[in-house]
Protein backbone atom coordinates (compact mmCIF):
# COMPACT_ATOMS: atom_id res chain seq x y z
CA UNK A 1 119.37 103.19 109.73
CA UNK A 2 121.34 100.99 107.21
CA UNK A 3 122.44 100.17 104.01
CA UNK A 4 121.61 97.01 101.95
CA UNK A 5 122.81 96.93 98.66
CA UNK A 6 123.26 94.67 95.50
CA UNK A 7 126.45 94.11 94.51
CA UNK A 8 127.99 92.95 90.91
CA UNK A 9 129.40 89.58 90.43
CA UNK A 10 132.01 91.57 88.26
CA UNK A 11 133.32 94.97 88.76
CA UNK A 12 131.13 97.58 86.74
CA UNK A 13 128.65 95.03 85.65
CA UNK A 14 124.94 95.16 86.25
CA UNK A 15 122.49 92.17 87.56
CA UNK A 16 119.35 92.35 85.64
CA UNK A 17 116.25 89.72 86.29
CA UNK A 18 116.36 88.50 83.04
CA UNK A 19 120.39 88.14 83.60
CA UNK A 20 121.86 84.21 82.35
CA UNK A 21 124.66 83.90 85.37
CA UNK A 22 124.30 80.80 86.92
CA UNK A 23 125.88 82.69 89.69
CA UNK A 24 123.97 83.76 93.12
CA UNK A 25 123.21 87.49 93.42
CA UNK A 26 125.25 88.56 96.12
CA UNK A 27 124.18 91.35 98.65
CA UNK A 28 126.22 93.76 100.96
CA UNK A 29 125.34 94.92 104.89
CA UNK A 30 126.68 97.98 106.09
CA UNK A 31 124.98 99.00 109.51
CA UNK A 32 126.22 101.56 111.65
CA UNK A 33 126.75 101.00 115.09
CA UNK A 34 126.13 102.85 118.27
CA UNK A 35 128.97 102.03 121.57
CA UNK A 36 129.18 103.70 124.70
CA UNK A 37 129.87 107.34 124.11
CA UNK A 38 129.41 106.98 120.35
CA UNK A 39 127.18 107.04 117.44
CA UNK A 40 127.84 106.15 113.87
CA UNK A 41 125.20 107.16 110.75
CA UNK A 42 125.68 106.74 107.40
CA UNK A 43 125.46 110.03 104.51
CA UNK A 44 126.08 110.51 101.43
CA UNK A 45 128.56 112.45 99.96
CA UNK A 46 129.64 113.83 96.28
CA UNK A 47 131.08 110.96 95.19
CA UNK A 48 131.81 108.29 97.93
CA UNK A 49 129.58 107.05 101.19
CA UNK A 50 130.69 108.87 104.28
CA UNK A 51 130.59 107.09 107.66
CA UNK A 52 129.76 110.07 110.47
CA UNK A 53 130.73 109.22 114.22
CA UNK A 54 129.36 111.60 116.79
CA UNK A 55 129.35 111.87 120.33
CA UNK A 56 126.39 114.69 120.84
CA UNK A 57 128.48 116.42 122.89
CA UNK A 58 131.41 118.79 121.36
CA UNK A 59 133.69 118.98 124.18
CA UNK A 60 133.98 115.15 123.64
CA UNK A 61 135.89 113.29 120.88
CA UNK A 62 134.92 110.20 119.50
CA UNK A 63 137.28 107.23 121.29
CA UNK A 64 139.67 105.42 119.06
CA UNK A 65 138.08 101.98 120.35
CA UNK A 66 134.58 102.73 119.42
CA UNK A 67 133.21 99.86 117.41
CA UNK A 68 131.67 102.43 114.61
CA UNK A 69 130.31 99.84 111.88
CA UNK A 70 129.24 96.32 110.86
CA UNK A 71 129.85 95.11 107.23
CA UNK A 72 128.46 91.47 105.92
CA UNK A 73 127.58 90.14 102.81
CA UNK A 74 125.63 86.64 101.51
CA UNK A 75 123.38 85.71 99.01
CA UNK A 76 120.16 85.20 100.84
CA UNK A 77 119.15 89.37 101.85
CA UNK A 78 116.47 89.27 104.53
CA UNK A 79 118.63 86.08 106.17
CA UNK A 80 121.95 88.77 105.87
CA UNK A 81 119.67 91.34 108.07
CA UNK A 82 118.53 88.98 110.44
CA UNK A 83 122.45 87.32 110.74
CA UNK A 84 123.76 90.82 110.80
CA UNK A 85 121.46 92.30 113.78
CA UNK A 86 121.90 88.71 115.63
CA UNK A 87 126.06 89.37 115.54
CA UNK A 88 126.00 93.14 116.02
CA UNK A 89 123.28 91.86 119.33
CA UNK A 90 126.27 89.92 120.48
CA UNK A 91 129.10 91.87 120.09
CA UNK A 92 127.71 94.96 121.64
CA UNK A 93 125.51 93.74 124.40
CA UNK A 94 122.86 96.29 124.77
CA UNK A 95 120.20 95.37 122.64
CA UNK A 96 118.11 91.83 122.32
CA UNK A 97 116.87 91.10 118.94
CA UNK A 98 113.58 90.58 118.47
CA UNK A 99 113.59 86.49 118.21
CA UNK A 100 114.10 87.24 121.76
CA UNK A 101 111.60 89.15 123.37
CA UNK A 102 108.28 88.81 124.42
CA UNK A 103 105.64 91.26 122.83
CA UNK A 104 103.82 92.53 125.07
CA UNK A 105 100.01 92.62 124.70
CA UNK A 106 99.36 96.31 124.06
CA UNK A 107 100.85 95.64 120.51
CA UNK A 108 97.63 94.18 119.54
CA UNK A 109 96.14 98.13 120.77
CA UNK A 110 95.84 101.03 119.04
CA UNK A 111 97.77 103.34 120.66
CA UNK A 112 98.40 107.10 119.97
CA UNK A 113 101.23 109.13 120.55
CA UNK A 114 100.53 112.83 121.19
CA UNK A 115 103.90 114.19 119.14
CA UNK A 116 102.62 114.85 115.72
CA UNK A 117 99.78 116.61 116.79
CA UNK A 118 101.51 118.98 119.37
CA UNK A 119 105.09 118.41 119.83
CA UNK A 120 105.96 120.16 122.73
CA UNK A 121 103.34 122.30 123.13
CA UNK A 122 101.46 119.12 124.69
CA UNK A 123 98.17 120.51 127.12
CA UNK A 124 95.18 118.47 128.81
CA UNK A 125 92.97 120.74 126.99
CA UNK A 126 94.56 119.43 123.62
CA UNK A 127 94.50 116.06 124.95
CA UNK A 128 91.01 115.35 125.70
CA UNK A 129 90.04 117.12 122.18
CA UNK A 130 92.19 114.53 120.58
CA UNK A 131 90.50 111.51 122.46
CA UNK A 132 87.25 112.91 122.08
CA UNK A 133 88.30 113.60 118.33
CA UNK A 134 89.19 109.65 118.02
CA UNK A 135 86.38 108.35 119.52
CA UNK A 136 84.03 110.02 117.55
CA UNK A 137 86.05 108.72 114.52
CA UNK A 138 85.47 105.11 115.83
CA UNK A 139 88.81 104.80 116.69
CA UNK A 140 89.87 105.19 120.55
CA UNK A 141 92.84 104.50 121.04
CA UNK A 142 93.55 102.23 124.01
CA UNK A 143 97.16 103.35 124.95
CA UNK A 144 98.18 106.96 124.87
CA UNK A 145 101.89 108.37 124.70
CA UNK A 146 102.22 112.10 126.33
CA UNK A 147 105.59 113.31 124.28
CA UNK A 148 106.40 116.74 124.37
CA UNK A 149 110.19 116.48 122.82
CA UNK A 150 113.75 116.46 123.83
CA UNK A 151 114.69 115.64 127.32
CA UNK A 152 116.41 118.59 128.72
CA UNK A 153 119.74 118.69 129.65
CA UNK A 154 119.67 122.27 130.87
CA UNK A 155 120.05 122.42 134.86
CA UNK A 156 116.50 123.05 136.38
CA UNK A 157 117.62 123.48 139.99
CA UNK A 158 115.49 126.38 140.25
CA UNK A 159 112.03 124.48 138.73
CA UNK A 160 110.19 121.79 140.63
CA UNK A 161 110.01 118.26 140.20
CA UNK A 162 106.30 118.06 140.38
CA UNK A 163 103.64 118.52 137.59
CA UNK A 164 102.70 122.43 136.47
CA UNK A 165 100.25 123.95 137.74
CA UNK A 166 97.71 123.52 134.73
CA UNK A 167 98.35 119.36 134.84
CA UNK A 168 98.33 119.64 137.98
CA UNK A 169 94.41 121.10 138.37
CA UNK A 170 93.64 119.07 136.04
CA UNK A 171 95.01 115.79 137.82
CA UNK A 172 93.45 116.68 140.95
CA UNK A 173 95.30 117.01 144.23
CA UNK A 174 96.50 113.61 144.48
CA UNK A 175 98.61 114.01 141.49
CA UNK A 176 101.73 116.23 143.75
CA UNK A 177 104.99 114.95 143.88
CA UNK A 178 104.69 113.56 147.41
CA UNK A 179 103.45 110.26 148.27
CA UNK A 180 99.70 109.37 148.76
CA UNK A 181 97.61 105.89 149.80
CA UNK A 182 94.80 105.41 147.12
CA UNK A 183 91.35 105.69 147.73
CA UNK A 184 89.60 102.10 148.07
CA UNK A 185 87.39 102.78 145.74
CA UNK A 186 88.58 102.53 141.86
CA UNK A 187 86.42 105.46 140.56
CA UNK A 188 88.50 108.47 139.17
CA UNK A 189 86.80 111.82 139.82
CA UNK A 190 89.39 113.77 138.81
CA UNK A 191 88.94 116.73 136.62
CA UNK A 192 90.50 115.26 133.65
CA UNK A 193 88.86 111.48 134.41
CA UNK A 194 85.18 113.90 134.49
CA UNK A 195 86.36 115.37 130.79
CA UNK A 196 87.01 111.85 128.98
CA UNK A 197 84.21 110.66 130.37
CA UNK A 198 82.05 113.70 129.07
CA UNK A 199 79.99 112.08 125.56
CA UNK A 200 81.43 113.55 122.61
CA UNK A 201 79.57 116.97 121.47
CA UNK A 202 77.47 116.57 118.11
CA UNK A 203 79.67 118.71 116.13
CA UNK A 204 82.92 116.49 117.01
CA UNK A 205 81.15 113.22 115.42
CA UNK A 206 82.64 113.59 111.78
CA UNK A 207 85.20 112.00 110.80
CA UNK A 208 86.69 115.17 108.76
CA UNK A 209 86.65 117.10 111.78
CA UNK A 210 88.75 114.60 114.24
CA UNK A 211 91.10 114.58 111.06
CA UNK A 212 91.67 118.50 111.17
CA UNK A 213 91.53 118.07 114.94
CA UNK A 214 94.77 116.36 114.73
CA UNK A 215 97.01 118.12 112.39
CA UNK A 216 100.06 118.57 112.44
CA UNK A 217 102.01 122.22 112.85
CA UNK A 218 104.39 123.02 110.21
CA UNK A 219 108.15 122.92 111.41
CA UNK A 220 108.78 120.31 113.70
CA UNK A 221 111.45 121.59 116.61
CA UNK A 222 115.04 121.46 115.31
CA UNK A 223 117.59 119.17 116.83
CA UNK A 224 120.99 120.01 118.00
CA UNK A 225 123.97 119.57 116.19
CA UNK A 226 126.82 117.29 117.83
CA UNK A 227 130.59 117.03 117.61
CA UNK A 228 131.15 114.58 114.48
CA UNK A 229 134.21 112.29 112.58
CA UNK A 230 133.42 111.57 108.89
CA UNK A 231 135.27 108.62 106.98
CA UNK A 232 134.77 107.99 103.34
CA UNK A 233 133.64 103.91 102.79
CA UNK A 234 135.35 102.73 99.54
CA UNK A 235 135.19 98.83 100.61
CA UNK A 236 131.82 98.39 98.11
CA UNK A 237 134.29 99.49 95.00
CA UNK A 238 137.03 97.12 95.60
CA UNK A 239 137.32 93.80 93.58
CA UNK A 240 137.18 91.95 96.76
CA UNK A 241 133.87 93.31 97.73
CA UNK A 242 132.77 91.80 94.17
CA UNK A 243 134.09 88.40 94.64
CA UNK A 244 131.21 85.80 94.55
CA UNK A 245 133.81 83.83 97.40
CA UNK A 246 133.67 86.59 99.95
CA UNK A 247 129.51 85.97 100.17
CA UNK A 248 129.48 82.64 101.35
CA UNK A 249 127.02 81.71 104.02
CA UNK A 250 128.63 82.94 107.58
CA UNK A 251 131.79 84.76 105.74
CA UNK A 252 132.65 88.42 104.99
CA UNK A 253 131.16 89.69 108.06
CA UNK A 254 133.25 92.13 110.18
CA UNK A 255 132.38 94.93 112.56
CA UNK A 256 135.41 97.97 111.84
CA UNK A 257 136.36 100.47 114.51
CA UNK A 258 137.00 104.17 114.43
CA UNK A 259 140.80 103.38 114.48
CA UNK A 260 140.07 101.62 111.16
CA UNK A 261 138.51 104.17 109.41
């Protein structure tokens, strides 16, 4: 999540495409940034653009230190994006860019990820009706996701580590949380292996039906709400953020701290 804007050559003017300025339209940057412990968003308020720093956790403040957000500007917008997620890249640390990875080939897959159709209430049963639902729409997908939500943070001493018991059956016995040597034969007879391979029943071959197979419930779970530090960003409606000298290729580009703000 961030902001790209236009901004005015002069304060309280407009750009229009029909517009005579010889002058370059000059664009603004502001992405957040997340550093160790905390996470900046952007929100809008009544009259000014809040920054919001959290830590998602509310016995923990945000750190004074915490590098919270990035602000460029230039002329040229998608080159500004690409500049501006190469310097945050290098200033943080964690993240490559993607000029520097390697896609992998299940890109090139359709893939489906189980979320939207059950969020957590995620069961083999519902499973294999969704495959079965998407290969009888001509569509099977070739790499599946199983996301049931949130990790939990709660303390599960008392639970076991190993698949439940309705996975588990339908896994077979190999699937237990101790370790096995596979058979030397590749064939998967497993109960759930035996259900994807089942041929699609007659009634499951329209494509309306693998649609309604597949929708979504109503209210998606609700997410928890973390210690925060708002800070109202007026550098867009200053006459420096206007000046056409500021947006010069490789200029006006600074990352701000919580200190700052």
């Amino acid at each position: 999540q961030f902001l790209l804007t236009e901004l005015s050559t002069t304060p309280g003017a407009t750009t229009t495409p029909s517009s005579s300025s010889a002058a370059a339209t000059a664009y603004a940057l502001l992405l957040p940034l997340t550093d160790r412990t905390a996470r900046a968003t952007l929100r809008g308020a009544r009259r000014n653009l809040e920054l919001q720093i959290e830590t998602g956790d509310e016995d923990t403040a945000v750190p004074d230190n915490t590098r919270a957000l990035y602000v460029a500007a230039g002329t040229d917008p998608f080159e500004l994006v690409q500049r501006g997620m190469r310097e945050v890249s290098e200033q943080l640390g964690t993240f490559r860019t993607l000029s520097q990875k390697t896609l992998p080939p299940s890109v090139d897959f359709f893939g489906w990820c189980t979320w939207d159709a059950f969020y957590s209430s995620v069961t083999p049963q519902g499973v294999c009706d969704g495959l079965r639902s998407l290969r009888a729409a001509g569509v099977p997908p070739r790499n599946l996701v199983l996301d049931d939500g949130w990790q939990s943070v709660e303390p599960e001493a008392q639970q076991s580590l190993g698949p439940s018991g309705e996975v588990q059956q339908s896994l077979g016995p190999s699937a237990g949380g101790e370790a096995h040597n596979p058979p030397a034969s590749s064939h998967d007879d497993s109960p759930l292996s035996q259900q994807l391979q089942q041929p699609p029943e007659p009634e499951q071959v329209e494509t309306q039906q693998a649609a309604k197979s597949l929708a979504s419930p109503s209210d998606p779970p609700s997410k928890p709400q973390p210690r925060t530090s708002q800070s109202n960003l007026r550098a867009l409606s200053s006459s420096s953020a206007n000046d056409p000298a500021l947006v010069e290729e490789g200029q006006a580009a600074s990352v701000i701290s919580a200190t700052e703000l």
